[in-house]
Protein backbone atom coordinates (compact mmCIF):
# COMPACT_ATOMS: atom_id res chain seq x y z
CA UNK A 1 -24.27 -64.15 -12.13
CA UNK A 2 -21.93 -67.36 -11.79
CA UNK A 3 -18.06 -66.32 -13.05
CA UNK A 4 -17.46 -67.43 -16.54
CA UNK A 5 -21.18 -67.06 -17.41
CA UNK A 6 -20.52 -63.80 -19.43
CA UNK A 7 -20.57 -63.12 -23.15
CA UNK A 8 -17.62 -63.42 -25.03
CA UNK A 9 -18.76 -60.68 -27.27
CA UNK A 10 -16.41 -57.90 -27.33
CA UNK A 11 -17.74 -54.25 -27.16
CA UNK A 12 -16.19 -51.44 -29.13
CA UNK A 13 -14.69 -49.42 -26.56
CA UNK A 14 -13.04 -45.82 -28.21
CA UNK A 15 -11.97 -44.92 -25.21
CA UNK A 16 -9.27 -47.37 -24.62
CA UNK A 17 -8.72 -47.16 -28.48
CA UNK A 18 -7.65 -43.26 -27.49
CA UNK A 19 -5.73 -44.51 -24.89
CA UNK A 20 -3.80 -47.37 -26.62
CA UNK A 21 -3.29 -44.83 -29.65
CA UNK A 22 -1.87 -42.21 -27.28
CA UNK A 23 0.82 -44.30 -25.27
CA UNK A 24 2.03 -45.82 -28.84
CA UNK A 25 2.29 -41.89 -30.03
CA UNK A 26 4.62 -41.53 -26.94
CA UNK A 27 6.41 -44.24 -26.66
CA UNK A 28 6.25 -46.12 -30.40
CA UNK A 29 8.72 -49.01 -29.49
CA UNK A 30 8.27 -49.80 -25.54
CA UNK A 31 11.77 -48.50 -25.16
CA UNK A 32 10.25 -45.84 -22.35
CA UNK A 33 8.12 -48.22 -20.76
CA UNK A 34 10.79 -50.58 -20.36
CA UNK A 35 13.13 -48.07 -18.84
CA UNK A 36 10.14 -47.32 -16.23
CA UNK A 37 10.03 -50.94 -15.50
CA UNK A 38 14.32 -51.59 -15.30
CA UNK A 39 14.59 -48.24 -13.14
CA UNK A 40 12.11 -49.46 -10.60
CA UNK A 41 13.50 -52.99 -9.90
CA UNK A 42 16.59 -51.20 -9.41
CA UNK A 43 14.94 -48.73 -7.56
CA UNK A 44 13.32 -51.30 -5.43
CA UNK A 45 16.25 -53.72 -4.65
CA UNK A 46 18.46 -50.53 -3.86
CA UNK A 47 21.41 -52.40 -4.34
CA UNK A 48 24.45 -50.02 -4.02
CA UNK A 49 23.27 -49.76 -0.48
CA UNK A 50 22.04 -53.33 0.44
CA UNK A 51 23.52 -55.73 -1.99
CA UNK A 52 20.39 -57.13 -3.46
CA UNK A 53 19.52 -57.79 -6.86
CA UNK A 54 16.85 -60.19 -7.39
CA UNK A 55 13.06 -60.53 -6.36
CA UNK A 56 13.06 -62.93 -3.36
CA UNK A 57 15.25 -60.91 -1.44
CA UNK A 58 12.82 -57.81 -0.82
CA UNK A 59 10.61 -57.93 2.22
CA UNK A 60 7.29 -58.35 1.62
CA UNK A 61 6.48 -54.41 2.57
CA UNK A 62 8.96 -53.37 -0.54
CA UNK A 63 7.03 -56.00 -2.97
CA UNK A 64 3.93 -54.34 -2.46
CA UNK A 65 5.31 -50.83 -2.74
CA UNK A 66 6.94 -51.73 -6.33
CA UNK A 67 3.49 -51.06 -7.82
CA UNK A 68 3.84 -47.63 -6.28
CA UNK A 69 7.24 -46.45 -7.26
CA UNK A 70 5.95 -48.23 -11.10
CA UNK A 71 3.20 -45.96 -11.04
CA UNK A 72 5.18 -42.51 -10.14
CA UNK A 73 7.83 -43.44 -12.39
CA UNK A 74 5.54 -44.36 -14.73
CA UNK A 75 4.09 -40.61 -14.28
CA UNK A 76 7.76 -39.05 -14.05
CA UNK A 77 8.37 -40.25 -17.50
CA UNK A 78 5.18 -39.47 -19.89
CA UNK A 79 3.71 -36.63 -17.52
CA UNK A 80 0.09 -38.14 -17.39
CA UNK A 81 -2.40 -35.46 -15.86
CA UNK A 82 -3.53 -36.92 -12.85
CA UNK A 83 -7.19 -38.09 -12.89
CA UNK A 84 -10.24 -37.96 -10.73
CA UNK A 85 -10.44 -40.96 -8.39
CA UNK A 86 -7.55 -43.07 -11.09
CA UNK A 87 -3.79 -42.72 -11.36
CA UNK A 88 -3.93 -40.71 -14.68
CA UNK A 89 -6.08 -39.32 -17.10
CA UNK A 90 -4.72 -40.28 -19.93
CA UNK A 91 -6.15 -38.69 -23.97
CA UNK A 92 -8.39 -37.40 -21.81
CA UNK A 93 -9.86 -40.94 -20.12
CA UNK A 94 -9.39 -42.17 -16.60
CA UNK A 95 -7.01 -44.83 -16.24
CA UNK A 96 -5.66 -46.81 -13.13
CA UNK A 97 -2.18 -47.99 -13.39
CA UNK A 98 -1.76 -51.72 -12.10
CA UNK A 99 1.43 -54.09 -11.23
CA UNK A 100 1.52 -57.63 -10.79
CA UNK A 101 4.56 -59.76 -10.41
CA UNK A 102 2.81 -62.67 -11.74
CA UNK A 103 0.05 -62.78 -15.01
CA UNK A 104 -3.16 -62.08 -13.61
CA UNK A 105 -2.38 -60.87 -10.38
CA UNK A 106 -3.55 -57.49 -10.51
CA UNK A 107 -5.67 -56.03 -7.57
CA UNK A 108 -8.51 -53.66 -8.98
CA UNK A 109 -9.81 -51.26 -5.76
CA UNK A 110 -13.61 -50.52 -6.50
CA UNK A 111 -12.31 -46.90 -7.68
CA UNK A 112 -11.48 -48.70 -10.98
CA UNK A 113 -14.52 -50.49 -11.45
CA UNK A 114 -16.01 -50.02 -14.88
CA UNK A 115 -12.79 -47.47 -15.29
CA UNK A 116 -9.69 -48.61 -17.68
CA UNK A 117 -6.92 -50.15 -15.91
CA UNK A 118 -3.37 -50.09 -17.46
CA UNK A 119 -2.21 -53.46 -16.40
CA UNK A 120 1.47 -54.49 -16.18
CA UNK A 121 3.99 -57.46 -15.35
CA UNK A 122 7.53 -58.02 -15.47
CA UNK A 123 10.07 -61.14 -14.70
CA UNK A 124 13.57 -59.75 -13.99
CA UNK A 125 14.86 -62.99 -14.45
CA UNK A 126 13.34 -63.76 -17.68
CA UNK A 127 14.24 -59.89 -18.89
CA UNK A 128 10.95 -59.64 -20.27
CA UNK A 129 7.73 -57.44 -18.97
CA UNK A 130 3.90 -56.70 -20.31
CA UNK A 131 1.79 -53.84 -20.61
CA UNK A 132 -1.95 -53.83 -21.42
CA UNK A 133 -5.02 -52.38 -21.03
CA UNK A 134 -8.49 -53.66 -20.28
CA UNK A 135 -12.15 -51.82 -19.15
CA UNK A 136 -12.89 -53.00 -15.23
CA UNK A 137 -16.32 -54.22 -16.11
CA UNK A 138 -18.22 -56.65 -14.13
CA UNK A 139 -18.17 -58.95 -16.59
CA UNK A 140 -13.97 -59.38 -16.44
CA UNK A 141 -13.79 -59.22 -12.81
CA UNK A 142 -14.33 -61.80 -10.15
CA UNK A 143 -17.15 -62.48 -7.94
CA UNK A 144 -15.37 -62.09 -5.06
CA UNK A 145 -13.72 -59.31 -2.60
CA UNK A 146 -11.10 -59.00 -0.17
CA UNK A 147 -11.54 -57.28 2.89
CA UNK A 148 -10.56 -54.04 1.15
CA UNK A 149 -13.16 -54.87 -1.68
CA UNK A 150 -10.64 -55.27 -4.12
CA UNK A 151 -11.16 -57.89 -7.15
CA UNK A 152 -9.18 -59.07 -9.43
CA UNK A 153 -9.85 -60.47 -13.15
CA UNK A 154 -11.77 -63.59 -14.12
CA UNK A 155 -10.53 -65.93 -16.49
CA UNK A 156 -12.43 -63.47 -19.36
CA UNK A 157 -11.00 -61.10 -18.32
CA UNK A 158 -7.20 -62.09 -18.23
CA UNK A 159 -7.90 -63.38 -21.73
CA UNK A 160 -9.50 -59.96 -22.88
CA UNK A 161 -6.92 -57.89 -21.65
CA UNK A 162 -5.34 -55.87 -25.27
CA UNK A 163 -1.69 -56.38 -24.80
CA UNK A 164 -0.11 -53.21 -26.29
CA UNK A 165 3.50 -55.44 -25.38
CA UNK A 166 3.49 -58.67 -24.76
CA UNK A 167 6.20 -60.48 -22.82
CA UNK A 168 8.94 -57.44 -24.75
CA UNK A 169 12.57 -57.42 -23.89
CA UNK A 170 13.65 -55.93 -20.61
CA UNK A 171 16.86 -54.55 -20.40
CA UNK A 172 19.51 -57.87 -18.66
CA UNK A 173 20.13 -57.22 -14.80
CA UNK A 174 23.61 -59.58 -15.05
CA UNK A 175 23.52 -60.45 -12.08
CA UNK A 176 20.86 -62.43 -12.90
CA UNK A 177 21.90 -63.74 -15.95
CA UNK A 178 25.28 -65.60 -14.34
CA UNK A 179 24.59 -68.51 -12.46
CA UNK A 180 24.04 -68.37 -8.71
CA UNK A 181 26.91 -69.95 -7.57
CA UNK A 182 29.25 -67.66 -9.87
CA UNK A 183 27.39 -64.61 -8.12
CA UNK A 184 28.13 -65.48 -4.87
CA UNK A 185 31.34 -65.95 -5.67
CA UNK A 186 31.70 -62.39 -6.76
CA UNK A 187 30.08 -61.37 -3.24
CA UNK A 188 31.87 -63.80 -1.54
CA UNK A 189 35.10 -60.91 -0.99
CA UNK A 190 35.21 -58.10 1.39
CA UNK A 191 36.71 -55.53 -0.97
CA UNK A 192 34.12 -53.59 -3.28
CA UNK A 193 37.00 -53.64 -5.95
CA UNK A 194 37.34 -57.16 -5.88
CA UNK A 195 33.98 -57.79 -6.15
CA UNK A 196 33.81 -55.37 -8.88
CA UNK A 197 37.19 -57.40 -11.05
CA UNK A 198 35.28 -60.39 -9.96
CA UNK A 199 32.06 -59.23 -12.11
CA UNK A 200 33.96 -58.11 -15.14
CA UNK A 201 35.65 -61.58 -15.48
CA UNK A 202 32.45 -63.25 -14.93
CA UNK A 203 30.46 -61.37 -17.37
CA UNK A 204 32.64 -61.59 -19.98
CA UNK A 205 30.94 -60.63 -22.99
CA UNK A 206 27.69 -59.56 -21.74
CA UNK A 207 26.31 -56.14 -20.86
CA UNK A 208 26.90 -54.90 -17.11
CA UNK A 209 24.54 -52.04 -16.15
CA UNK A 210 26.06 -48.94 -13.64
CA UNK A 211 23.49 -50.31 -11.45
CA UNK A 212 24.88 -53.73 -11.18
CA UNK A 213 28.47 -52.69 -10.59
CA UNK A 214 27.35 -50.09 -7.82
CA UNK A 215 25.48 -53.35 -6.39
CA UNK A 216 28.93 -55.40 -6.12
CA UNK A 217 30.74 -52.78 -5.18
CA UNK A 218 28.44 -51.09 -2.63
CA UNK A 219 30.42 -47.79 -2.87
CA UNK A 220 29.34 -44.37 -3.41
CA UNK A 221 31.68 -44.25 -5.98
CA UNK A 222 31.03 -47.50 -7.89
CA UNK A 223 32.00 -46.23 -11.55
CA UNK A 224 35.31 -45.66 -10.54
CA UNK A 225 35.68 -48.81 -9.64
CA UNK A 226 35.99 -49.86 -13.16
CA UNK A 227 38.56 -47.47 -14.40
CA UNK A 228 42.10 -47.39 -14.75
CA UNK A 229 44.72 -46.38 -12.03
CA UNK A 230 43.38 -49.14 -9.24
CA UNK A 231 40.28 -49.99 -11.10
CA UNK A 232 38.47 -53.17 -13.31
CA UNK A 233 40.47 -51.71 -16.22
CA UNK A 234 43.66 -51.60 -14.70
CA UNK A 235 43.79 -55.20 -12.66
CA UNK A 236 42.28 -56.80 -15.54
CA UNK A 237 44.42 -55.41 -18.12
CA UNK A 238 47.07 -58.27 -17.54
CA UNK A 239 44.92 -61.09 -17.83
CA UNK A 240 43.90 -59.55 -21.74
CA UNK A 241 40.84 -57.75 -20.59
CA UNK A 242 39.59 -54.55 -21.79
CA UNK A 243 36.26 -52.84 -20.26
CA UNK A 244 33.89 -50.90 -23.16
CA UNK A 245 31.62 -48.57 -22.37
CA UNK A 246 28.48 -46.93 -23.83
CA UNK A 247 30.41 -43.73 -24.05
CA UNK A 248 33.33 -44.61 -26.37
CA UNK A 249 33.73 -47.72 -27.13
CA UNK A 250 30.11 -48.47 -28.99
CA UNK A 251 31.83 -49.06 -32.55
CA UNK A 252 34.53 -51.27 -30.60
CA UNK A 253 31.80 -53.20 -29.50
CA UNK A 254 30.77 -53.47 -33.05
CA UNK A 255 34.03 -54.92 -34.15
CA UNK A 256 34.81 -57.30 -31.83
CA UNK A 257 31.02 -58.88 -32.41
CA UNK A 258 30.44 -58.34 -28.65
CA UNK A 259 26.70 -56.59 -27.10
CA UNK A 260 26.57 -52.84 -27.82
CA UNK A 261 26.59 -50.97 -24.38
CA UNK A 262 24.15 -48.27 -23.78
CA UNK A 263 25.63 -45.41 -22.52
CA UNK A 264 25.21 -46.50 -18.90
CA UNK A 265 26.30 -49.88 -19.53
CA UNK A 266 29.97 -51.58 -20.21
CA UNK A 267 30.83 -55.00 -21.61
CA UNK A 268 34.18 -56.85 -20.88
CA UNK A 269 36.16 -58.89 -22.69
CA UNK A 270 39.32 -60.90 -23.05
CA UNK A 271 41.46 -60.43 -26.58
CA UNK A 272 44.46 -61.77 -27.76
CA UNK A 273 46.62 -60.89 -30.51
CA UNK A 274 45.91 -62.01 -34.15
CA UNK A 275 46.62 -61.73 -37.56
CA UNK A 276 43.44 -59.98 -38.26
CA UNK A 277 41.49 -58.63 -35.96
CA UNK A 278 41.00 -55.21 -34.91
CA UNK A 279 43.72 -52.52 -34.79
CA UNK A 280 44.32 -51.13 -31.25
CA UNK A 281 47.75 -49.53 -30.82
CA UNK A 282 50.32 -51.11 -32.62
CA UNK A 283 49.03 -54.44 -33.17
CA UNK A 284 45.67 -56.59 -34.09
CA UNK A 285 43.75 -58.43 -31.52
CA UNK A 286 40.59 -60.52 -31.68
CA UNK A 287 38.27 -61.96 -28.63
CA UNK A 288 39.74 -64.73 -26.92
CA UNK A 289 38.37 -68.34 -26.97
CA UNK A 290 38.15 -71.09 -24.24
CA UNK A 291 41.26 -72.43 -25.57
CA UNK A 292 43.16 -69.08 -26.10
CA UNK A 293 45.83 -69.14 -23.33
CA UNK A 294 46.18 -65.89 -21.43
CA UNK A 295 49.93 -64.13 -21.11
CA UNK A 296 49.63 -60.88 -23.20
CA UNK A 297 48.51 -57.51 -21.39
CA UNK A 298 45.44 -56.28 -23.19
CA UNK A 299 46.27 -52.78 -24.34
CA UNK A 300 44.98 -49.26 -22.81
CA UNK A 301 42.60 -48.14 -24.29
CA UNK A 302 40.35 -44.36 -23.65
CA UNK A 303 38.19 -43.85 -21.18
């Protein structure tokens, strides 16, 4: 039978109903998933020991082992039983779990044919990822094989897939965020510290995971980095910077209007004094505009 020639009638299929119910009972708002998916581009680029931090920089060896280290993490974090000739057995149904950097792409072995495939895509870039599920049927698939008899979906089949999240929001990598030629100006220094100030005055505003700073500052000891006594904190503090984290300074965050940090995560920012603003030591300050000159130190505040 000729691809596309298939009925577009869609079978009831409990199974993946079971399935779909149970990985919204574990993870109601994606928030787990997406963690999987953040911790294994981070995982993958490595960057605290190689200074990458984006997709075309891999090799093509490390591309193709991302759907790998998605798969265990995946695993690590909702302890799925493992099943028969699939990943997991999942409500008690085999499923195969599936990565594709692009829509579509996925690569179904002949051990998930007719078997439910948990299908999943991300764009770092974009900060957004997918997760889905779809039955491996002959009717979704392609005609066609590879050499390892692999197939992938037909154009029924991409559009049957059930999207349990659709194109949700992945947490920022920053260094993506800032334009290219402002990142390699923060690499562009042969001190991790000043590669780490250089990132904090860059990112002004928005959130800065542990993982990118450890990536600028290629140190074993990144986070200190951003602290006071020879850190971010302490040679930005002139130029009216102070560094939040997700630790203690979450309802700082709040006042100044700025991203809330996670607890892994800081923000930046540059304040000035003001009438009104918000009270740290003896005085008010308020975030600095474009037009706000610099001059006054930012005060100290806890770490």
């Amino acid at each position: 039978m000729l691809e596309g020639f298939f009925s577009d009638e869609r079978a009831p299929d409990p199974a993946l109903n079971e399935v779909r119910d149970e990985i919204l009972r574990l993870d109601p708002d994606g928030s787990r998933w997406a963690a999987v998916i953040r911790h294994t581009y981070d995982m993958i680029y490595n960057g605290q020991e190689t200074g990458r931090y984006r997709w075309d920089q891999l090799m093509k060896t490390e591309k193709t082992h991302f759907g790998t280290l998605f798969e265990i993490n995946a695993q690590r974090e909702f302890g799925f039983d493992g099943g028969d000739e699939t990943d997991y057995r999942i409500a008690g149904h085999q499923v195969d779990a599936k990565w594709s950097q692009s829509m579509g792409g996925w690569m179904l072995p002949p051990e998930v044919f007719d078997e439910l495939a948990l299908v999943a895509t991300g764009d770092d870039a974009q900060s957004r990822w997918s997760l889905g599920l779809i039955r491996a049927t002959a009717g979704v698939r392609r005609v066609g094989h590879n050499r390892d008899k692999k197939s992938q979906l037909n154009e029924l089949g991409r559009q049957r897939v059930e999207w349990i999240w659709r194109d949700a929001e992945l947490r920022p990598n920053v260094l993506l965020q800032l334009p290219r030629h402002v990142v390699d100006h923060i690499f562009d220094h042969r001190h991790g510290t000043e590669r780490t100030n250089r990132l904090f005055r860059a990112a002004e505003g928005m959130l800065v995971h542990r993982n990118a700073v450890a990536t600028v500052s290629r140190q074993l000891d990144a986070q200190k980095r951003v602290r006071y006594n020879g850190g971010a904190r302490s040679a930005l503090q002139p130029e009216g910077y102070i560094i939040l984290s997700g630790m203690y300074h979450r309802e700082l965050a709040v006042e100044f209007g700025v991203p809330v940090p996670n607890a892994d995560e800081y923000v930046s920012l540059r304040i000035v004094p003001s009438d009104r603003g918000v009270r740290l030591g003896v005085r008010s300050w308020r975030r600095a505009q474009l037009a706000d000159a610099g001059g006054t130190p930012a005060p100290k505040i806890r770490e």
